[in-house]
Protein backbone atom coordinates (compact mmCIF):
# COMPACT_ATOMS: atom_id res chain seq x y z
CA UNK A 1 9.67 -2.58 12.48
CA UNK A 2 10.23 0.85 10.95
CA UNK A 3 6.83 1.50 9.52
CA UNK A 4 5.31 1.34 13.82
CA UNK A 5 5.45 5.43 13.87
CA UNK A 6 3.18 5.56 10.22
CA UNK A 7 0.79 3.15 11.67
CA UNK A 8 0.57 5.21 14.95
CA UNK A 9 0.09 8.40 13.12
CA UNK A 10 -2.64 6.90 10.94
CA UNK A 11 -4.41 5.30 13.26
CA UNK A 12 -5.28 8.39 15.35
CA UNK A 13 -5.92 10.29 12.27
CA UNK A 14 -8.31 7.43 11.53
CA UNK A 15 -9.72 7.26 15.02
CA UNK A 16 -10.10 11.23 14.76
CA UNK A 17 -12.32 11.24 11.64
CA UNK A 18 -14.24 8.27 12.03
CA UNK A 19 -17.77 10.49 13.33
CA UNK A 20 -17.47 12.22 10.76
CA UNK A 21 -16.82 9.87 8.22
CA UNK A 22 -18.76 6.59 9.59
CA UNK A 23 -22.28 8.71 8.39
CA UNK A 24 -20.96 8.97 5.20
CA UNK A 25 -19.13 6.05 3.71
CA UNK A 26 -19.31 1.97 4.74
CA UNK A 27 -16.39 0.00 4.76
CA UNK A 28 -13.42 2.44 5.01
CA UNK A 29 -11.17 0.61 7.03
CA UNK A 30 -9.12 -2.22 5.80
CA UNK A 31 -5.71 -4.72 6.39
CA UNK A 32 -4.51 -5.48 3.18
CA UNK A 33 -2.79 -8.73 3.16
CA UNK A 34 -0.30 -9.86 -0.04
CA UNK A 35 2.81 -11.73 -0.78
CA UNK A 36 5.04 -10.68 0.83
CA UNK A 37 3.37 -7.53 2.44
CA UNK A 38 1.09 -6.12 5.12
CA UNK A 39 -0.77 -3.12 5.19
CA UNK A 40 -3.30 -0.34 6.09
CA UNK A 41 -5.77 0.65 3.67
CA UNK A 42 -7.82 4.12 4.24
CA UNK A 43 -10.90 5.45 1.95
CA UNK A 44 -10.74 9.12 2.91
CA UNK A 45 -13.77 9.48 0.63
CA UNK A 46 -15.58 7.62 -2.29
CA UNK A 47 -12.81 8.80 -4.65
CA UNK A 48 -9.42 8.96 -2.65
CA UNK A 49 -7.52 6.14 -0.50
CA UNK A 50 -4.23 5.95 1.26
CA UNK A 51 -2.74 2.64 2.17
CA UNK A 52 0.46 2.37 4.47
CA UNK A 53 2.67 -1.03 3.69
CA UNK A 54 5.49 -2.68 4.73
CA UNK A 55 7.17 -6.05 3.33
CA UNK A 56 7.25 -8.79 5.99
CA UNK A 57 10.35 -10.18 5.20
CA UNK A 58 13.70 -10.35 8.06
CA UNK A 59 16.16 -9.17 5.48
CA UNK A 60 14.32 -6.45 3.91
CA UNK A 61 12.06 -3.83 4.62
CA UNK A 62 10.15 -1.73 2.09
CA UNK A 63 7.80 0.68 4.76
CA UNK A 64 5.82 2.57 1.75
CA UNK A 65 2.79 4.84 1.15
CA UNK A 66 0.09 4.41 -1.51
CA UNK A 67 -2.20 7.07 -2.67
CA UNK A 68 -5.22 6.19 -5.18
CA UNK A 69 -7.88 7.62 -7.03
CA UNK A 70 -10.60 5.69 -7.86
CA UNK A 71 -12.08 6.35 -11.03
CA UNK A 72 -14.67 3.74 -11.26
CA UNK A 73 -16.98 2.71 -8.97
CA UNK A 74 -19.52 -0.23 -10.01
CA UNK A 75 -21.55 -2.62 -7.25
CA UNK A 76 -18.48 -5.46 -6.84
CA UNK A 77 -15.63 -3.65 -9.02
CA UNK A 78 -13.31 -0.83 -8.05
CA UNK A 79 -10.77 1.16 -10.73
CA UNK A 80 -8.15 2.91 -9.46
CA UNK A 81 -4.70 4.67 -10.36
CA UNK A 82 -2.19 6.00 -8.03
CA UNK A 83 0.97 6.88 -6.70
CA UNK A 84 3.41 4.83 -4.58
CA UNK A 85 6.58 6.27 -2.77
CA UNK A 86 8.84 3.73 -0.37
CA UNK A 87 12.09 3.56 1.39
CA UNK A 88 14.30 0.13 0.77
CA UNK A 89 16.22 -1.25 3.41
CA UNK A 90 18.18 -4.87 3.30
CA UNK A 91 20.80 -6.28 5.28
CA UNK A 92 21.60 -10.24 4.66
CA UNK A 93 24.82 -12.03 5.74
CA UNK A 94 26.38 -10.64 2.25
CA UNK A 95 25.35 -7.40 1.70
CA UNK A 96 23.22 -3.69 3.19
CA UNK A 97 22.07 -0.87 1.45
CA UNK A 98 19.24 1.38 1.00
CA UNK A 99 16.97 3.15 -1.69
CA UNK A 100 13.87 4.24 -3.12
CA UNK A 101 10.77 3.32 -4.97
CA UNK A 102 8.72 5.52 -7.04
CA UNK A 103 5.92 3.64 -8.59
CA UNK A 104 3.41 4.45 -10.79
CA UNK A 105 -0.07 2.23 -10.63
CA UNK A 106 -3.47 1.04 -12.07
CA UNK A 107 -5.41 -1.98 -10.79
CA UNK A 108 -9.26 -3.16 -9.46
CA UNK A 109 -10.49 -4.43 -6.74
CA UNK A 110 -13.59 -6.91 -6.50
CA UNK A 111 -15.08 -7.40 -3.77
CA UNK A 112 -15.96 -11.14 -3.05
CA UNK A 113 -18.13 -10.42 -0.14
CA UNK A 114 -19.32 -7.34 1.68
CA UNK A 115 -16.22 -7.17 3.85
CA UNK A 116 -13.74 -8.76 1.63
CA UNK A 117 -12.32 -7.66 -1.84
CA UNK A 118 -9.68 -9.08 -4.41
CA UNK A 119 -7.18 -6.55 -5.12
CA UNK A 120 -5.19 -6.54 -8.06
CA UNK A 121 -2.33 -3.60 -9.83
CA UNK A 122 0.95 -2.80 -11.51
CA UNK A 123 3.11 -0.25 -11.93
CA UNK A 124 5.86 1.04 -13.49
CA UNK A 125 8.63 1.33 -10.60
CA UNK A 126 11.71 3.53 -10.53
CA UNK A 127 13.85 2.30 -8.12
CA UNK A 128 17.17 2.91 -6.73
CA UNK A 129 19.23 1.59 -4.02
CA UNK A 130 22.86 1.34 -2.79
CA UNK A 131 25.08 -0.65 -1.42
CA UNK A 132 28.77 0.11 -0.17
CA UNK A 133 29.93 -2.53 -3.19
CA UNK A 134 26.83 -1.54 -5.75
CA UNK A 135 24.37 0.94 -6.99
CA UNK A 136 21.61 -0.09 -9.34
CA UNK A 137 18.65 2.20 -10.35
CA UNK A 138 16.00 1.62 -13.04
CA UNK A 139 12.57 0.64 -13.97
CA UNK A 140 10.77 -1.98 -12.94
CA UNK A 141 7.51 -3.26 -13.52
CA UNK A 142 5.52 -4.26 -10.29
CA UNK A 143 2.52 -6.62 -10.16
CA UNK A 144 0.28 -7.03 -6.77
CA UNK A 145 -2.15 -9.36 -5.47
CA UNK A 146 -3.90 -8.78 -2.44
CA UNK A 147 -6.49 -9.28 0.01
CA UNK A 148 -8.50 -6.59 1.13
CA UNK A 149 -10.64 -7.64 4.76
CA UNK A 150 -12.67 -4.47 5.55
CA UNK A 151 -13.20 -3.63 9.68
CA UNK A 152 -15.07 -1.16 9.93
């Protein structure tokens, strides 16, 4: 996978920070599971996340970066809005190219239980990506489901 380096990197920046941050937030850590993706979610504070992704899928790979601010904060619901930039990649037996996603996001999460929260946005998407035949680019709307299982 592509997206192995991002995780690295995050993962000691995460590791680095987490005396610091332990004393003053719970549940900052998550893996963010959805269809079809796998991720890394990060709370640097009450207010800010970062989530690395990446699309489990053998003929494409979409490694991407999410940033969100959370605007609302209640007891079991989350608000947020953010930012999403990602680098395409397919190859099938037909056809290989590459591109870009731009996306542009507002969703909530609820949290089922302590360590576990429904996670639900869409975007509007600008994406592009080329081929040696093709080259399509436009907007797309984007809608995600996830699973949120906090570790720590």
């Amino acid at each position: 996978m592509k997206i192995q380096p991002l995780i690295i990197a995050a993962l000691i920046l995460i590791g680095a920070s987490n005396l610091i941050h332990a004393e003053q937030q719970k549940d900052w850590l998550a893996v963010t599971i959805g269809n079809p993706w796998l991720g890394v979610k990060y709370d640097i504070s009450k207010r800010f996340s970062v989530e690395l992704r990446d699309v489990i899928d053998p003929e494409l790979t979409i490694p991407d970066l999410r940033a969100a601010f959370n605007f609302y904060r209640g007891e079991k619901l989350k608000g947020f809005a953010g930012l999403e930039y990602g680098a395409i990649s397919f190859n099938s037996d037909s056809l290989s190219g590459n591109g870009t996603l731009i996306n542009v996001f507002a969703g909530s999460e609820y949290r089922i239980s302590p360590k576990l929260g429904l996670s639900a946005d869409i975007g509007y998407t600008n994406i592009d990506i080329k081929s040696s035949i093709y080259s399509v680019a436009g907007p797309e709307y984007i809608f995600n489901l996830g699973l949120n299982c906090y570790i720590f």
